[in-house]
C-alpha atoms as a PDB file:
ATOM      1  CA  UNK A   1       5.824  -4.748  -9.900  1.00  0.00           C
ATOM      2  CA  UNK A   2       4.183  -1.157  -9.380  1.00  0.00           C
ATOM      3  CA  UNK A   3       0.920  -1.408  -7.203  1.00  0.00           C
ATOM      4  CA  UNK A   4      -0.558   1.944  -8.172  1.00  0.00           C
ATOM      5  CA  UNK A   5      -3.357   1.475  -6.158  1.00  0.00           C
ATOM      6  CA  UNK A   6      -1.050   1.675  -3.236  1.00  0.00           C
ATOM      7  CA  UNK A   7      -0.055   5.608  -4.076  1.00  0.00           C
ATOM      8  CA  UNK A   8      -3.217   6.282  -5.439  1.00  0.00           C
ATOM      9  CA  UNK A   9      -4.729   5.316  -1.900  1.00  0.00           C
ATOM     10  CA  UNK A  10      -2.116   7.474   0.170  1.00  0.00           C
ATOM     11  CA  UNK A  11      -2.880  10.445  -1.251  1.00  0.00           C
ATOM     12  CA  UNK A  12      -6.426  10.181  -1.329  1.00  0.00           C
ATOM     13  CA  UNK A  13      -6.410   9.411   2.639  1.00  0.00           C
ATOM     14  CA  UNK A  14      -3.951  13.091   2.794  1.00  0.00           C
ATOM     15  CA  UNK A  15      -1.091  10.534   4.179  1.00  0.00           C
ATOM     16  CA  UNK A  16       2.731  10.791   3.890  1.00  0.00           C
ATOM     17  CA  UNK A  17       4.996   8.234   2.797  1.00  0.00           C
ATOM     18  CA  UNK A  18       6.798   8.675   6.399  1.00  0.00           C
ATOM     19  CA  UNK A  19       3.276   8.050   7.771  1.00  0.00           C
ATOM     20  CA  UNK A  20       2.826   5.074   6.345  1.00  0.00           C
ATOM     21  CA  UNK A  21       6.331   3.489   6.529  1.00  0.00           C
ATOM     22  CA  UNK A  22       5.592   4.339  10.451  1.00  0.00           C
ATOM     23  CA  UNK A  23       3.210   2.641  10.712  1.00  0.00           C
ATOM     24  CA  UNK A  24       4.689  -0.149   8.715  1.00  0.00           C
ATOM     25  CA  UNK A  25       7.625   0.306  11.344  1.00  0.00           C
ATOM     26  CA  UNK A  26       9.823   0.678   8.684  1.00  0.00           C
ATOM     27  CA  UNK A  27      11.813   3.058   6.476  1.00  0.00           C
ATOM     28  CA  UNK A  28      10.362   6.086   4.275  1.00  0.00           C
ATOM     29  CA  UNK A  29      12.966   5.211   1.256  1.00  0.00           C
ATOM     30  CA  UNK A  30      11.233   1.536   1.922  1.00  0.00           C
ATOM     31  CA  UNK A  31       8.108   2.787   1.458  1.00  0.00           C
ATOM     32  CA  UNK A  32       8.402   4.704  -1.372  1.00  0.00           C
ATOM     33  CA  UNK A  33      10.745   2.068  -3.349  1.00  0.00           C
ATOM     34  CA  UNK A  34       7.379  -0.330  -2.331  1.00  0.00           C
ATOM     35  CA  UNK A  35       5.525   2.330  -4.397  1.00  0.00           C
ATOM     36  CA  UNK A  36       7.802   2.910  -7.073  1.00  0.00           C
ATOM     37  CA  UNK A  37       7.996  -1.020  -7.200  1.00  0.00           C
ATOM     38  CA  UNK A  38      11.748  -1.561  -7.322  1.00  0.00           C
ATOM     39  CA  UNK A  39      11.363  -4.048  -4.722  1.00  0.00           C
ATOM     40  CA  UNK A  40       8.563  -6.665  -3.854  1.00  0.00           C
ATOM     41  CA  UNK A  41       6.168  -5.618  -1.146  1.00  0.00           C
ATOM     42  CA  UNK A  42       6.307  -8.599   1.798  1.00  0.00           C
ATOM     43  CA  UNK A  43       3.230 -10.007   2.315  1.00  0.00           C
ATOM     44  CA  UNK A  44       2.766  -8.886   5.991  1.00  0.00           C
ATOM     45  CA  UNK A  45       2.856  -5.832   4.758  1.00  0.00           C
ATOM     46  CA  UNK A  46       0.366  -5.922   1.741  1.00  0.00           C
ATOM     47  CA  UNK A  47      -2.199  -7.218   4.388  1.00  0.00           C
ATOM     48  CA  UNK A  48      -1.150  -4.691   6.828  1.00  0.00           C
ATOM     49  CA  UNK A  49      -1.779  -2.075   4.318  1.00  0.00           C
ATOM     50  CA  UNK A  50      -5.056  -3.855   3.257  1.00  0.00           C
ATOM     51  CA  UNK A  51      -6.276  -3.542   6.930  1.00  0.00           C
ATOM     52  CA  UNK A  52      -5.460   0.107   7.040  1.00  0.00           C
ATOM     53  CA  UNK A  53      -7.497   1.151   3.970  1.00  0.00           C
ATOM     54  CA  UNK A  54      -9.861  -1.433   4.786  1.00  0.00           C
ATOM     55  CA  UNK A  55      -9.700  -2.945   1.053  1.00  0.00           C
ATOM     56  CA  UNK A  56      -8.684  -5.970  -0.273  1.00  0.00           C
ATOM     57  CA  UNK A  57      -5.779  -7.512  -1.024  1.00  0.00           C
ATOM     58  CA  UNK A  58      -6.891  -7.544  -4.781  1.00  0.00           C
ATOM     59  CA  UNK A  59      -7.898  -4.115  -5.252  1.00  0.00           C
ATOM     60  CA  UNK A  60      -5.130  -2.869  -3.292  1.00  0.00           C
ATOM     61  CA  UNK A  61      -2.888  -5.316  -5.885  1.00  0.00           C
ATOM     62  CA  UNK A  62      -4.629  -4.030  -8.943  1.00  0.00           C
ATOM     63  CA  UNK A  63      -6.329  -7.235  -9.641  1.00  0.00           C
ATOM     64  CA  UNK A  64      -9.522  -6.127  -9.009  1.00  0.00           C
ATOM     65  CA  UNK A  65     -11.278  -2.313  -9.347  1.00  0.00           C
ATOM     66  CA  UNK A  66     -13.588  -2.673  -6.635  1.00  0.00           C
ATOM     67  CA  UNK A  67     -12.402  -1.403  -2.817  1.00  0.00           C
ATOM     68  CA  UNK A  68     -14.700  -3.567  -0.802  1.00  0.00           C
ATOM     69  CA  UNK A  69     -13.470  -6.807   0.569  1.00  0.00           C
ATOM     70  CA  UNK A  70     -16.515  -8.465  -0.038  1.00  0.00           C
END
């Protein structure tokens, strides 16, 4: 499953794909298969990336169009 939301909100925060698999504590070609969706994104790391944009887990999943977690 591609999460565009997921690229969409790296580049608008100016952030690599090594940033973020950093601070994921794992690897870039991770990451970017994650974006590219051609493997499932854990959980913990949904939420982890969820808590760095400070969205929610549905908007970061596409399920929902607004950012706030409200």
């Amino acid at each position: 499953m591609i999460f565009e939301n997921i690229r969409n909100l790296r580049e608008d925060n100016d952030k690599t794909q090594n940033e973020l698999a950093e601070y994921l504590n794992i690897k870039q070609t991770t990451y970017s298969k994650y974006e590219l969706g051609k493997i499932n994104i854990p959980i913990e790391m949904l939420i982890k990336l969820a808590d760095f944009y400070d969205v929610s887990l549905d908007y970061l999943t596409g399920r929902d169009s607004r950012k706030n977690r409200t």
